[in-house]
C-alpha atoms as a PDB file:
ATOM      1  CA  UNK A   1     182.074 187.029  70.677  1.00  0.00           C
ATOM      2  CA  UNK A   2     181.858 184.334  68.495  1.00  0.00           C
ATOM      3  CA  UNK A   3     178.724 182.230  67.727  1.00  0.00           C
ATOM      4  CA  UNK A   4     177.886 179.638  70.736  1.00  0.00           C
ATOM      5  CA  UNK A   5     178.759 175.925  69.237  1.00  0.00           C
ATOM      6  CA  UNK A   6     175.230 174.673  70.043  1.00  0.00           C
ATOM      7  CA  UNK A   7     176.509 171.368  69.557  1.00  0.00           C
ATOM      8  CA  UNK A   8     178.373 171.560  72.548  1.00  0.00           C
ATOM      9  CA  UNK A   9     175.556 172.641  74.404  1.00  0.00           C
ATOM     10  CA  UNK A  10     173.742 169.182  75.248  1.00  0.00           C
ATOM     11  CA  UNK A  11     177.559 167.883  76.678  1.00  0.00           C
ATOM     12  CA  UNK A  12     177.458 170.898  78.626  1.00  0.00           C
ATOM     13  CA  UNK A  13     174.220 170.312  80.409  1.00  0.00           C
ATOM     14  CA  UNK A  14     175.127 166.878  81.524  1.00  0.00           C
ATOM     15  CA  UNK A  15     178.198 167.545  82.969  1.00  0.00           C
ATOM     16  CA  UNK A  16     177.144 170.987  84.864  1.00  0.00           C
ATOM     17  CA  UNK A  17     174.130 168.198  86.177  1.00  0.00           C
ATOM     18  CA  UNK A  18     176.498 165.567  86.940  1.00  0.00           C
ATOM     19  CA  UNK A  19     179.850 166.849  88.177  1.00  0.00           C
ATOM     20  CA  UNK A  20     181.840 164.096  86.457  1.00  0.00           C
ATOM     21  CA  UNK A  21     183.056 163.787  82.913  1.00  0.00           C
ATOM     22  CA  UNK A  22     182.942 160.018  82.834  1.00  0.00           C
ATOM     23  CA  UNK A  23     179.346 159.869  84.242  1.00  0.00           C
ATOM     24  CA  UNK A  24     178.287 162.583  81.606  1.00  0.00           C
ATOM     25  CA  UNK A  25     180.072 160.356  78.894  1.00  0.00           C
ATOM     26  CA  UNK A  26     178.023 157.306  80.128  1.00  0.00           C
ATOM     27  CA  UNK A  27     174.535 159.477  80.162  1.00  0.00           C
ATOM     28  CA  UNK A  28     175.164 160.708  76.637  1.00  0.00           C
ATOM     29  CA  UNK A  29     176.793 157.389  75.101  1.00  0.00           C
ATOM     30  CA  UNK A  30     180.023 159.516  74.065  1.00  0.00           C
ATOM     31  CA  UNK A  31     183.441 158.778  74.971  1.00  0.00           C
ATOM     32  CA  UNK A  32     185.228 160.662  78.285  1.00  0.00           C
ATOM     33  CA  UNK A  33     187.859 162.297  75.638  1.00  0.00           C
ATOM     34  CA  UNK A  34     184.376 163.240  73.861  1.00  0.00           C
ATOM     35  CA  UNK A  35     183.010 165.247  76.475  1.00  0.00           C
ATOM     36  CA  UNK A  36     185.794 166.629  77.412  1.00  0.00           C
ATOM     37  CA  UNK A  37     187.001 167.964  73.713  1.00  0.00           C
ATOM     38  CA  UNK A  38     182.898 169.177  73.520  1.00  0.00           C
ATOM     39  CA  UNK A  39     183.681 171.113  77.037  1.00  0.00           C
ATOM     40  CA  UNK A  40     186.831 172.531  76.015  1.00  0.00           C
ATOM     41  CA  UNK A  41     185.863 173.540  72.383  1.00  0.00           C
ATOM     42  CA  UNK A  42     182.783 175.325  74.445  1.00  0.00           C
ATOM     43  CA  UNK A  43     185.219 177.218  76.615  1.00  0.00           C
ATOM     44  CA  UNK A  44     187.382 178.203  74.030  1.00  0.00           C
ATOM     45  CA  UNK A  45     184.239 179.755  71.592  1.00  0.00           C
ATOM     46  CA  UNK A  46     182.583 181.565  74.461  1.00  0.00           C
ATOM     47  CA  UNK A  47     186.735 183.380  75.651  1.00  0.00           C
ATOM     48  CA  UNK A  48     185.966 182.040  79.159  1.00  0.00           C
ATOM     49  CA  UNK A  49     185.953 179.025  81.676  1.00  0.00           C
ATOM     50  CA  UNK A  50     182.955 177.404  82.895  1.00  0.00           C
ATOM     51  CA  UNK A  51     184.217 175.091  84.887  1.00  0.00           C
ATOM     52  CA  UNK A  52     186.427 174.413  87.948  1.00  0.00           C
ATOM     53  CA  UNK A  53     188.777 170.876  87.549  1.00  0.00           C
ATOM     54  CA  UNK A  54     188.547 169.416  91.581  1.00  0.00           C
ATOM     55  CA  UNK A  55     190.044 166.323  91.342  1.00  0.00           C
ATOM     56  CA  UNK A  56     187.606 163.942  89.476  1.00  0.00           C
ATOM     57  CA  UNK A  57     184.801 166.543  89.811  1.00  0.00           C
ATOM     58  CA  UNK A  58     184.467 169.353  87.415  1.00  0.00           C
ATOM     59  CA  UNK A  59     181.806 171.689  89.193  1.00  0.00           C
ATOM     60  CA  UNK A  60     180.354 174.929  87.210  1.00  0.00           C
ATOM     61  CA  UNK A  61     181.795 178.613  88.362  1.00  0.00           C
ATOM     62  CA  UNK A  62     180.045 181.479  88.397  1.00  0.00           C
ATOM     63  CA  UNK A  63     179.928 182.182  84.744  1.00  0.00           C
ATOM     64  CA  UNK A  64     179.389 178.425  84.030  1.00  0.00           C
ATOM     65  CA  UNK A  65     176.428 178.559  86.237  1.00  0.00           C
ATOM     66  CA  UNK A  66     174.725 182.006  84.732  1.00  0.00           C
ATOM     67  CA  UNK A  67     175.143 180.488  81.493  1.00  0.00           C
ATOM     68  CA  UNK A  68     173.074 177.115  82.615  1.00  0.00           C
ATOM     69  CA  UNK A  69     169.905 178.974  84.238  1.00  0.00           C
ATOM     70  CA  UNK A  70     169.534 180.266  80.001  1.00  0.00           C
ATOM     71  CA  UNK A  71     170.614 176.639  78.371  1.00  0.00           C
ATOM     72  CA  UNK A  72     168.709 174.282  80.578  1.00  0.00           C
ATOM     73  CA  UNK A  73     165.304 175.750  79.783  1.00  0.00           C
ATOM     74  CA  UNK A  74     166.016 176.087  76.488  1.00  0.00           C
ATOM     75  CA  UNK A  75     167.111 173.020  75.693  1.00  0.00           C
ATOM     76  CA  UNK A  76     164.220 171.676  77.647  1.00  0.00           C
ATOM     77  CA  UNK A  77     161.939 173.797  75.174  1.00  0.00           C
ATOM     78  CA  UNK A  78     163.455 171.984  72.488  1.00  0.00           C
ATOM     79  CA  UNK A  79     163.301 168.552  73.148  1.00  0.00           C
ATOM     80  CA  UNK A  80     159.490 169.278  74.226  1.00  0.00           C
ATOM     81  CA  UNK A  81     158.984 170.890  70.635  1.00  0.00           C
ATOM     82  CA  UNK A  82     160.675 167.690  68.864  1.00  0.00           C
ATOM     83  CA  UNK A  83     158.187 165.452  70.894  1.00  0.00           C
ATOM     84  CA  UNK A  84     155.583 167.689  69.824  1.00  0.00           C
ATOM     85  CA  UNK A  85     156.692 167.622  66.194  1.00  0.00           C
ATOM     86  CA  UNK A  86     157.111 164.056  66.447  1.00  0.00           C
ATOM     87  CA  UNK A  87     153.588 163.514  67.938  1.00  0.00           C
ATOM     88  CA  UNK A  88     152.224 165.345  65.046  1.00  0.00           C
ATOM     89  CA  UNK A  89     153.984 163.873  62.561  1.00  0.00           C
ATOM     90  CA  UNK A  90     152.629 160.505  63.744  1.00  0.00           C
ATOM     91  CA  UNK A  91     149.205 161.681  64.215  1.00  0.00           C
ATOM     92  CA  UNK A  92     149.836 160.296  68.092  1.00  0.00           C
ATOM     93  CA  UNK A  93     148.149 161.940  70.702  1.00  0.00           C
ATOM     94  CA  UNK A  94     149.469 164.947  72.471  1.00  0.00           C
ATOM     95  CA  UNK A  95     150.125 165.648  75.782  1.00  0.00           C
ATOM     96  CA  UNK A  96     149.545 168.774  78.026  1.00  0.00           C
ATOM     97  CA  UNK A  97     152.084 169.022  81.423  1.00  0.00           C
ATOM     98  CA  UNK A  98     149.975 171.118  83.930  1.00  0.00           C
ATOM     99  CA  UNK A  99     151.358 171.881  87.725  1.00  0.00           C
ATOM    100  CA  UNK A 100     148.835 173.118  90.183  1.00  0.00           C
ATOM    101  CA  UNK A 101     147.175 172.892  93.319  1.00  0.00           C
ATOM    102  CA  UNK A 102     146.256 170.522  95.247  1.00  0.00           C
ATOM    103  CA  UNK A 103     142.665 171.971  96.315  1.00  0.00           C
ATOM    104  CA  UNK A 104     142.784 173.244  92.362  1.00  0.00           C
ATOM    105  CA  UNK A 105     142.909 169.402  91.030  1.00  0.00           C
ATOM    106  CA  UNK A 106     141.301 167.644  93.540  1.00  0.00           C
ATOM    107  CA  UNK A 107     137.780 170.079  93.833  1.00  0.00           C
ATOM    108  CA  UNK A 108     137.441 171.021  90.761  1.00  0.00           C
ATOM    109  CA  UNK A 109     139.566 169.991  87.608  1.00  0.00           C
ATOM    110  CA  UNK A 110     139.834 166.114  88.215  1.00  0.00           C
ATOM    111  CA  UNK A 111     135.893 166.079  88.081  1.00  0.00           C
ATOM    112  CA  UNK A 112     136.050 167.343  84.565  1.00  0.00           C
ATOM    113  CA  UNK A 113     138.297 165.780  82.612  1.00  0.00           C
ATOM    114  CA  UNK A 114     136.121 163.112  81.228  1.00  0.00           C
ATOM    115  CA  UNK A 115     134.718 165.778  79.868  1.00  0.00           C
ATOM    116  CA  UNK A 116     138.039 167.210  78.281  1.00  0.00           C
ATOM    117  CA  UNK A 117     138.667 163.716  77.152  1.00  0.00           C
ATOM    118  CA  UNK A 118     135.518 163.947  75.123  1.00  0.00           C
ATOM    119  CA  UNK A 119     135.998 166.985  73.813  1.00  0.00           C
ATOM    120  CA  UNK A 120     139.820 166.301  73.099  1.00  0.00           C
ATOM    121  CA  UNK A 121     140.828 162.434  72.740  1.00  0.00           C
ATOM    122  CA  UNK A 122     143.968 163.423  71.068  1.00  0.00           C
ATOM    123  CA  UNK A 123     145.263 165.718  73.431  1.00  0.00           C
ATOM    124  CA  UNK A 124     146.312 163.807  76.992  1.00  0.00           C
ATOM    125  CA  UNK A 125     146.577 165.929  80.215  1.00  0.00           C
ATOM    126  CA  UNK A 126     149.679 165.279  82.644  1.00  0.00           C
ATOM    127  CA  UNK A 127     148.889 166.731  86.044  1.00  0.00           C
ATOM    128  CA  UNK A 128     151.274 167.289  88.525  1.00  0.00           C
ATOM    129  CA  UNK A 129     149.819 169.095  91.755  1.00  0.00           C
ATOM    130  CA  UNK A 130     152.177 171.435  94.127  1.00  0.00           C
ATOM    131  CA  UNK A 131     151.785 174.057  96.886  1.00  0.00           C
ATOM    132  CA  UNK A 132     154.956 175.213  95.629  1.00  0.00           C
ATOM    133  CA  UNK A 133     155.514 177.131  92.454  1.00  0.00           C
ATOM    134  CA  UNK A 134     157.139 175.451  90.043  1.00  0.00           C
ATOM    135  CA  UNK A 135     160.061 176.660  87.320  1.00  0.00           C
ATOM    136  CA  UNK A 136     157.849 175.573  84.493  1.00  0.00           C
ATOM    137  CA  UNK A 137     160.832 175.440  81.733  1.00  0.00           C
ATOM    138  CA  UNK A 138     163.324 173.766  84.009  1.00  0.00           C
ATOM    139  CA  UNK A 139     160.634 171.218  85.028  1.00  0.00           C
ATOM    140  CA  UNK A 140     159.489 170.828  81.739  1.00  0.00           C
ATOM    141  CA  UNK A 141     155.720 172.367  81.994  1.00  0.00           C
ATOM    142  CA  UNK A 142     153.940 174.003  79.459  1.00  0.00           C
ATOM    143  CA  UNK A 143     151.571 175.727  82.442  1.00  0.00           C
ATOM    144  CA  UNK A 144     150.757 176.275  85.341  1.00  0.00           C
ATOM    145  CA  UNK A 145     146.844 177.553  87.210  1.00  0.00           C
ATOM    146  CA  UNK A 146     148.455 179.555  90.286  1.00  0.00           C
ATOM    147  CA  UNK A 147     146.559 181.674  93.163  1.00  0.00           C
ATOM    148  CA  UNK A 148     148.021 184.939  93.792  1.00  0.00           C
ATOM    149  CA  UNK A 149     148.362 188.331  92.437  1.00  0.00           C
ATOM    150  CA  UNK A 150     151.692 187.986  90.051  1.00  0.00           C
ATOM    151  CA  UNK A 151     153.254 189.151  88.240  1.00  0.00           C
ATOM    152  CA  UNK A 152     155.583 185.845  87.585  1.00  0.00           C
ATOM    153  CA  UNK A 153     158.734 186.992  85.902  1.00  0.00           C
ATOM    154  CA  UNK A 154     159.216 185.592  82.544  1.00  0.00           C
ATOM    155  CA  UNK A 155     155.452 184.263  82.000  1.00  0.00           C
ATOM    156  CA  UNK A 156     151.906 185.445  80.363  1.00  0.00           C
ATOM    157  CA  UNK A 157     149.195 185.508  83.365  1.00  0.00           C
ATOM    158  CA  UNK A 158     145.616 184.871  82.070  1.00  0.00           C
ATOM    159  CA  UNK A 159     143.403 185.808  85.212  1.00  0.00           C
ATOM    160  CA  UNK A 160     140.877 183.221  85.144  1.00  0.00           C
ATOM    161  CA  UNK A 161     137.526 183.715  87.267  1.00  0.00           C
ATOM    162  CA  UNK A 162     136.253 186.067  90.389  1.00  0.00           C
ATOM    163  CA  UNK A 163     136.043 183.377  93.300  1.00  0.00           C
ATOM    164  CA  UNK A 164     134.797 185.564  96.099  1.00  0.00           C
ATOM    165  CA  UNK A 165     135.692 183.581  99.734  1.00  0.00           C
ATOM    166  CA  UNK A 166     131.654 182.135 101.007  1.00  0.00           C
ATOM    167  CA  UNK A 167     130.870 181.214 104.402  1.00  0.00           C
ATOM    168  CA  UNK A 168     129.777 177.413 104.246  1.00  0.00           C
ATOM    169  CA  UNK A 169     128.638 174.773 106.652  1.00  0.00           C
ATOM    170  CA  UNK A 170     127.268 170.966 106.403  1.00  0.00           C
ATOM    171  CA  UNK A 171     123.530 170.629 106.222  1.00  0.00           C
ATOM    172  CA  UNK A 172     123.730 169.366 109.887  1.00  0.00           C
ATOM    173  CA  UNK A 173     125.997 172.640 110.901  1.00  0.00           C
ATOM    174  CA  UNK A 174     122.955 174.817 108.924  1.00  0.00           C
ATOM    175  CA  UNK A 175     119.808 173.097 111.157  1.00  0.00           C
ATOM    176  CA  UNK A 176     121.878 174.166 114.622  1.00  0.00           C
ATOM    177  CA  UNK A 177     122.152 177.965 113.171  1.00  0.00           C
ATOM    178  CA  UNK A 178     118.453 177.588 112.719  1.00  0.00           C
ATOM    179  CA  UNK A 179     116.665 180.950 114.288  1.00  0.00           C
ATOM    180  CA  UNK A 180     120.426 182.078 115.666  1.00  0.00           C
ATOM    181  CA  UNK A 181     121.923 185.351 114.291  1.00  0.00           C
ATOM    182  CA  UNK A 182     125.351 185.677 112.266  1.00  0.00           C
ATOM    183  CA  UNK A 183     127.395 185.996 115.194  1.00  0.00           C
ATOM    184  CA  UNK A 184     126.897 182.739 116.407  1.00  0.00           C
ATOM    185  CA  UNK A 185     128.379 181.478 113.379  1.00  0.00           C
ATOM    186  CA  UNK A 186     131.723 181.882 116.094  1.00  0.00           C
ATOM    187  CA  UNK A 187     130.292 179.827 118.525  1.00  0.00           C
ATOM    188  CA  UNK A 188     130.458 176.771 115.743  1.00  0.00           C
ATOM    189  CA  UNK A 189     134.318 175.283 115.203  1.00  0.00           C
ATOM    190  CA  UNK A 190     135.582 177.901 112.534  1.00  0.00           C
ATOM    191  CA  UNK A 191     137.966 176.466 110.245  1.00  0.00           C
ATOM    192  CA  UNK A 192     140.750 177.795 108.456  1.00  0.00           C
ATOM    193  CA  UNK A 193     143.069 181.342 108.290  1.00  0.00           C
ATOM    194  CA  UNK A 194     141.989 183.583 111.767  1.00  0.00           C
ATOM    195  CA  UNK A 195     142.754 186.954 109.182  1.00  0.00           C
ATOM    196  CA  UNK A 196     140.210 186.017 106.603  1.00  0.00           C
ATOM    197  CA  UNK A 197     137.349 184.975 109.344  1.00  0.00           C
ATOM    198  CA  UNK A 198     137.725 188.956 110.849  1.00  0.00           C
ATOM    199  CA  UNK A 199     137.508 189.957 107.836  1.00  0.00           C
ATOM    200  CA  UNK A 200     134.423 188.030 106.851  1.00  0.00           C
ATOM    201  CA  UNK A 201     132.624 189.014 110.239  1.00  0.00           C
ATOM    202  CA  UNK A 202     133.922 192.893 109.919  1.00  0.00           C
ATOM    203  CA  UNK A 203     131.793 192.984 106.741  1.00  0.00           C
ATOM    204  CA  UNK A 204     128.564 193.162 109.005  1.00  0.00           C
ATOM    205  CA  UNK A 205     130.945 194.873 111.623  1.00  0.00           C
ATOM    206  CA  UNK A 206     130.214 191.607 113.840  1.00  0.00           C
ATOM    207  CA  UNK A 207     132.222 192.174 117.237  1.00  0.00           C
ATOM    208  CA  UNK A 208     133.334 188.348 117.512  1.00  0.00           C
ATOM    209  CA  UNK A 209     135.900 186.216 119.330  1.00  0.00           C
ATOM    210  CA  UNK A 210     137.734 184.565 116.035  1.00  0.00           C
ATOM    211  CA  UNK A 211     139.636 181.715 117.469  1.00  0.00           C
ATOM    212  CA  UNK A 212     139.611 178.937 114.920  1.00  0.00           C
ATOM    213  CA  UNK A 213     140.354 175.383 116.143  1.00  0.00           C
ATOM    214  CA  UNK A 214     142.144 174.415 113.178  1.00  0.00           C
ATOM    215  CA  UNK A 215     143.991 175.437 110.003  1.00  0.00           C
ATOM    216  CA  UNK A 216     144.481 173.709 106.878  1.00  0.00           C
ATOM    217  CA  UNK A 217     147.618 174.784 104.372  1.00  0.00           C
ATOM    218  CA  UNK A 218     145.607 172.937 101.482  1.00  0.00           C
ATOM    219  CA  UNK A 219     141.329 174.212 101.057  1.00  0.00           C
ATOM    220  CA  UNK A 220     140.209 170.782  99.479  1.00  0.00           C
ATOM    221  CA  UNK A 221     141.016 169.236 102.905  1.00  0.00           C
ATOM    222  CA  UNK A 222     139.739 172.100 104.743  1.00  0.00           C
ATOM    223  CA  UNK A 223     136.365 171.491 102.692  1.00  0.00           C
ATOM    224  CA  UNK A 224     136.317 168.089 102.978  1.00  0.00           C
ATOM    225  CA  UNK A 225     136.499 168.669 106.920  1.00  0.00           C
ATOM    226  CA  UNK A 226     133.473 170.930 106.649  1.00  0.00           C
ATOM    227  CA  UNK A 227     131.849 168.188 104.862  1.00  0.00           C
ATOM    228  CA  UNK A 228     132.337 166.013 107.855  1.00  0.00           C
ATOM    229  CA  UNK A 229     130.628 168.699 110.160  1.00  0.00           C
ATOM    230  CA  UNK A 230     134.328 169.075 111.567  1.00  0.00           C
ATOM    231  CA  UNK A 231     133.616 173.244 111.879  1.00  0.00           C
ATOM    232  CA  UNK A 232     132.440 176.166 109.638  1.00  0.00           C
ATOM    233  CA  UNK A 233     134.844 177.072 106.522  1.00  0.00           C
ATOM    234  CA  UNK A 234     135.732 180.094 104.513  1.00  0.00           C
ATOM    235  CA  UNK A 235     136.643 178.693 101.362  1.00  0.00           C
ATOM    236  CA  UNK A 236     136.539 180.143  97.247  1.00  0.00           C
ATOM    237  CA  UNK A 237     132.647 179.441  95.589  1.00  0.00           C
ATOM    238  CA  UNK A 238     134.309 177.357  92.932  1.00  0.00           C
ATOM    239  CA  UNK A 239     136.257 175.186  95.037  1.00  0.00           C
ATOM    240  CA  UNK A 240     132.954 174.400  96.719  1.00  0.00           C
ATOM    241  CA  UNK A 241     130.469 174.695  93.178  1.00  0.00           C
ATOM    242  CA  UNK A 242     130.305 171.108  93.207  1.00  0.00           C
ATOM    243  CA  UNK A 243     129.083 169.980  97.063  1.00  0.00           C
ATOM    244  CA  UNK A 244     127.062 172.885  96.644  1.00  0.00           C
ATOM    245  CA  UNK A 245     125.447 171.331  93.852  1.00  0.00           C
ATOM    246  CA  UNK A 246     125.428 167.858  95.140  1.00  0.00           C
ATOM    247  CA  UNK A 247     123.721 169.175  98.773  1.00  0.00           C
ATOM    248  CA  UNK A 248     127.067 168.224 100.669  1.00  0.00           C
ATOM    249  CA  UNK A 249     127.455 171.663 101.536  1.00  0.00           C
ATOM    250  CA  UNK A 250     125.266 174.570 102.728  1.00  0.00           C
ATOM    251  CA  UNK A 251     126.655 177.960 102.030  1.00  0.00           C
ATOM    252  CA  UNK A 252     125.203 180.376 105.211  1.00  0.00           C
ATOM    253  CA  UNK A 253     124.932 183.798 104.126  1.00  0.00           C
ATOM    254  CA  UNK A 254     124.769 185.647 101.058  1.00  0.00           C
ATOM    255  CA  UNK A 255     128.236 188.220 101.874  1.00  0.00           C
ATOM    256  CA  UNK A 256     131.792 186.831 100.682  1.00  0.00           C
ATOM    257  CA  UNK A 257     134.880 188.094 100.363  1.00  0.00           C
ATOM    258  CA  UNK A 258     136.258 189.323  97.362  1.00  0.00           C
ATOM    259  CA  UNK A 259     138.661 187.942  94.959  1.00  0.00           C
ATOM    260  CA  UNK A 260     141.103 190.925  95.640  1.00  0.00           C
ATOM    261  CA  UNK A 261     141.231 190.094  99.447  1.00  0.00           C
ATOM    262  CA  UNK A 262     141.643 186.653  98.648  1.00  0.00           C
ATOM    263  CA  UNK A 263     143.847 186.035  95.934  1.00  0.00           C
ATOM    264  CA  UNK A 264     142.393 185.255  92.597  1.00  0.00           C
ATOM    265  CA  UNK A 265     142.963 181.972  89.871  1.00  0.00           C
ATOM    266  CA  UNK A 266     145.632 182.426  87.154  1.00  0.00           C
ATOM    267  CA  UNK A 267     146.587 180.275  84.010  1.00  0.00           C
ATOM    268  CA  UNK A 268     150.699 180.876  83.319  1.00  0.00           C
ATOM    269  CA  UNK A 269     152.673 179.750  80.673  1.00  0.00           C
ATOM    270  CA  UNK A 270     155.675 180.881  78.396  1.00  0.00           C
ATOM    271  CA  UNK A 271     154.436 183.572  76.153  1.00  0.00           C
ATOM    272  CA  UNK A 272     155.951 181.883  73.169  1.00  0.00           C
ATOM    273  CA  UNK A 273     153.341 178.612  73.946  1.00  0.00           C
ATOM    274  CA  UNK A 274     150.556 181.322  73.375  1.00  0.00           C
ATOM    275  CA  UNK A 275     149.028 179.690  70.395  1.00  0.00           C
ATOM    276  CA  UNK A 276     150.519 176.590  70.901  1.00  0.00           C
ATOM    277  CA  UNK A 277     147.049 174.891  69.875  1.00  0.00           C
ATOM    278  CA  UNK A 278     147.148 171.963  73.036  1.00  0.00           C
ATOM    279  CA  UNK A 279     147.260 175.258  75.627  1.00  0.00           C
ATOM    280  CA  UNK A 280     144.901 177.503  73.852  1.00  0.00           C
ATOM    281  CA  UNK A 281     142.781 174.673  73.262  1.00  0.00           C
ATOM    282  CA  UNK A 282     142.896 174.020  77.181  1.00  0.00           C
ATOM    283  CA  UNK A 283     142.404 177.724  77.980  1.00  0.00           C
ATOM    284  CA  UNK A 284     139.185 178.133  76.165  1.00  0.00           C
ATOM    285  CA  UNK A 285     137.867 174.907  77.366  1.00  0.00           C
ATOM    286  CA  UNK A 286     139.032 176.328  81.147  1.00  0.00           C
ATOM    287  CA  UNK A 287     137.262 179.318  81.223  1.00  0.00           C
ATOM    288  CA  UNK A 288     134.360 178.100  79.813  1.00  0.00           C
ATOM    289  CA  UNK A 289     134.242 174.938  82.358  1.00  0.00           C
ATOM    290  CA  UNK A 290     134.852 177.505  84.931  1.00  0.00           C
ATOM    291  CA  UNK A 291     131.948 180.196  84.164  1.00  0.00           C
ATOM    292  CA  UNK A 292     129.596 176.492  83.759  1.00  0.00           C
ATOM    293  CA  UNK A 293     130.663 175.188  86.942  1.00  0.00           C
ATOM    294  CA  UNK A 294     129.530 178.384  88.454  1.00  0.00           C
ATOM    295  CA  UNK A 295     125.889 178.288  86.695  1.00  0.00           C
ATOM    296  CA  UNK A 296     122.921 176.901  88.823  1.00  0.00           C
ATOM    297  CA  UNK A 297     124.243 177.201  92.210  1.00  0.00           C
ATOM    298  CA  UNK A 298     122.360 177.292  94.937  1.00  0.00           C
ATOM    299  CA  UNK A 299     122.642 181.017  95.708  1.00  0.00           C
ATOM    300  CA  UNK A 300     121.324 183.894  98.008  1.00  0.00           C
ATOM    301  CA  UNK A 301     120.547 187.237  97.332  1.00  0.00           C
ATOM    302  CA  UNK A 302     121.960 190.041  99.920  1.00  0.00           C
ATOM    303  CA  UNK A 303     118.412 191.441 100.085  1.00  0.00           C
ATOM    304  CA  UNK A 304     116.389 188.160 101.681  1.00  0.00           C
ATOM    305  CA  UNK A 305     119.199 185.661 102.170  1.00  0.00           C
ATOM    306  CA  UNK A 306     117.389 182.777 100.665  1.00  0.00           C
ATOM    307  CA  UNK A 307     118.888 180.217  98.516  1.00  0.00           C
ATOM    308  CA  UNK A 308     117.234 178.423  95.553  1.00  0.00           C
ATOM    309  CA  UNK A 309     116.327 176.149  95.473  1.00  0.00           C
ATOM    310  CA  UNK A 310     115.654 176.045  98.712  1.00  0.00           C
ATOM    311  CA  UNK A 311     114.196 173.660 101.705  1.00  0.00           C
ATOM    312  CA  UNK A 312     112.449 174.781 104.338  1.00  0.00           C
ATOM    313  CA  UNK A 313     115.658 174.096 106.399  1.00  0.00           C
ATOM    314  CA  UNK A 314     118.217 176.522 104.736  1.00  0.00           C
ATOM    315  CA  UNK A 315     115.514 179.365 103.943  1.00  0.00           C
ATOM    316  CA  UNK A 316     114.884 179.427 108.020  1.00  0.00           C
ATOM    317  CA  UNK A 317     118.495 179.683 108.881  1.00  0.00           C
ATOM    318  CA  UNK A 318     119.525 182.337 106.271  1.00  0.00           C
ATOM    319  CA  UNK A 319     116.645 184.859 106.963  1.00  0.00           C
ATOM    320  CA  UNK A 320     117.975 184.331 110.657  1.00  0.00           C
ATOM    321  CA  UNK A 321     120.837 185.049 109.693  1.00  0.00           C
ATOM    322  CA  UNK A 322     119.943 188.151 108.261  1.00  0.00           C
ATOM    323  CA  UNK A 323     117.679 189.543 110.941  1.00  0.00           C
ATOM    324  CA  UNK A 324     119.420 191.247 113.122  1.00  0.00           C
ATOM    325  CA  UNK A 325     121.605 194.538 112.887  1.00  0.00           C
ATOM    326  CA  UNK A 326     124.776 193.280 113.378  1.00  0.00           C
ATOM    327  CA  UNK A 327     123.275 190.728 110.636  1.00  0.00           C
ATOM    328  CA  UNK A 328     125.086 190.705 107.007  1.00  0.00           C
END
């Protein structure tokens, strides 16, 4: 096969978007006999059509359609790179596209990015928050900070912190558990996933009715709704790191679930942005945000359940909570 005319290639994208010569023509500021010449001198390199002629439409076939999952990204790579190039060439400020979660952004990364501002004034972030995952080159991302376990086809996964699942209450939710043992923890309004409560309660082999009264598809709501002494929550230590920190929220025993049950925090991106300097930049100042965030917690120990630094309050309710057998 020949080489592909790449300058055919940017025609090619607009009209497999658009379905319409004439529309293409407009979007590109080319003439309709332009297009269609680019199109046809495509078809005629490559030994094959791409395209089926209905009417006024011309709609991509099979092969047309293989060949635009591998041009689109591409030629969204490029354009990126030549903003990227121009940026630096004007000494303007770059810019970072992120997609991620919702409970991600909201609970922990928005409160820090004065502080990447600081650190970084030339390079801008551009957020974009999803519970869906995203096709970072079609969209035009240059990462993504995803929950799961991977692997995501076509992508480097940097795993980014352990963020075992706590058990966590309001202050007000932690003075009613006062001198009451673990299991009663399921006669408060649990909130969130039914699985990951029995789980929780199995790890001090707790023989509990888990009914919780409601679930939440997104944790930063779910947390803010513990906030509000709404129920008790299950929800990741550095999602919470922050009302921990500020008093908002109590956590009520020292046993978690792991990472591994849970699903663990991931930074994506296309390997060939690996030392782009913007995202390594951003991953160094991630993970070490992350293990900061995490530093000076109000935290128990397995052995006497106490948090420091304590009141009175919370050191009464966690050695109850640790008292009896069936206690974790």
């Amino acid at each position: 096969m020949s080489r592909l005319p790449l300058h055919t290639l940017p025609a090619f994208r607009v009209v497999a978007r658009l379905g319409n010569l004439r529309a293409a023509a407009q979007e590109l500021h080319l003439t309709h006999s332009a297009v269609s010449q680019q199109i046809k001198q495509l078809e005629e390199q490559v030994g094959f059509e791409l395209f089926d002629r209905r009417g006024r439409r011309i709609v991509l076939n099979a092969a047309g359609a293989t060949l635009q999952r591998y041009v689109e990204p591409a030629l969204t790579r490029l354009d990126e790179g030549l903003r990227a190039a121009m940026a630096t060439a004007k000494g303007d400020a770059q810019r970072l596209r992120l997609t991620l979660m919702p409970s991600f952004a909201q609970r922990w990364l928005l409160p820090r990015v004065p502080s990447w501002h600081e650190r970084y004034p030339g390079i801008s972030l551009e957020l974009h928050t999803s519970q869906h995952i995203v096709d970072l080159a079609h969209e035009g991302f240059h990462a993504a900070l995803r929950q799961g376990v991977g692997p995501w086809r076509g992508l480097q996964a940097e795993q980014l912190i352990d963020s075992p699942l706590i058990a966590l209450g309001s202050p007000a939710a932690a003075g009613r558990l006062q001198g009451r043992s673990t299991d009663a923890l399921a006669e408060e309004p649990l909130l969130g996933n039914n699985e990951l409560w029995e789980r929780w309660f199995a790890l001090g082999n707790c023989q509990v009715a888990v009914n919780p009264v409601a679930t939440f598809n997104d944790s930063g709501l779910m947390l803010q709704a513990v906030e509000q002494d709404m129920g008790i929550g299950l929800a990741r230590e550095v999602l919470a790191a922050d009302a921990l920190r500020q008093g908002k929220l109590v956590r009520l025993s020292p046993w978690a679930l792991p990472d591994a049950t849970a699903y663990t925090y991931w930074c994506v991106f296309p390997p060939e942005l690996a030392g782009w300097p913007p995202l390594l930049a951003f991953r160094t100042w991630l993970h070490e945000e992350l293990a900061s965030s995490l530093q000076g917690l109000p935290a128990m120990t397995a052995t006497t359940g106490r948090m420091a630094p304590p009141d009175a309050a919370t050191v009464s309710v966690v050695k109850s909570l640790n008292r009896r057998k069936t206690d974790f």
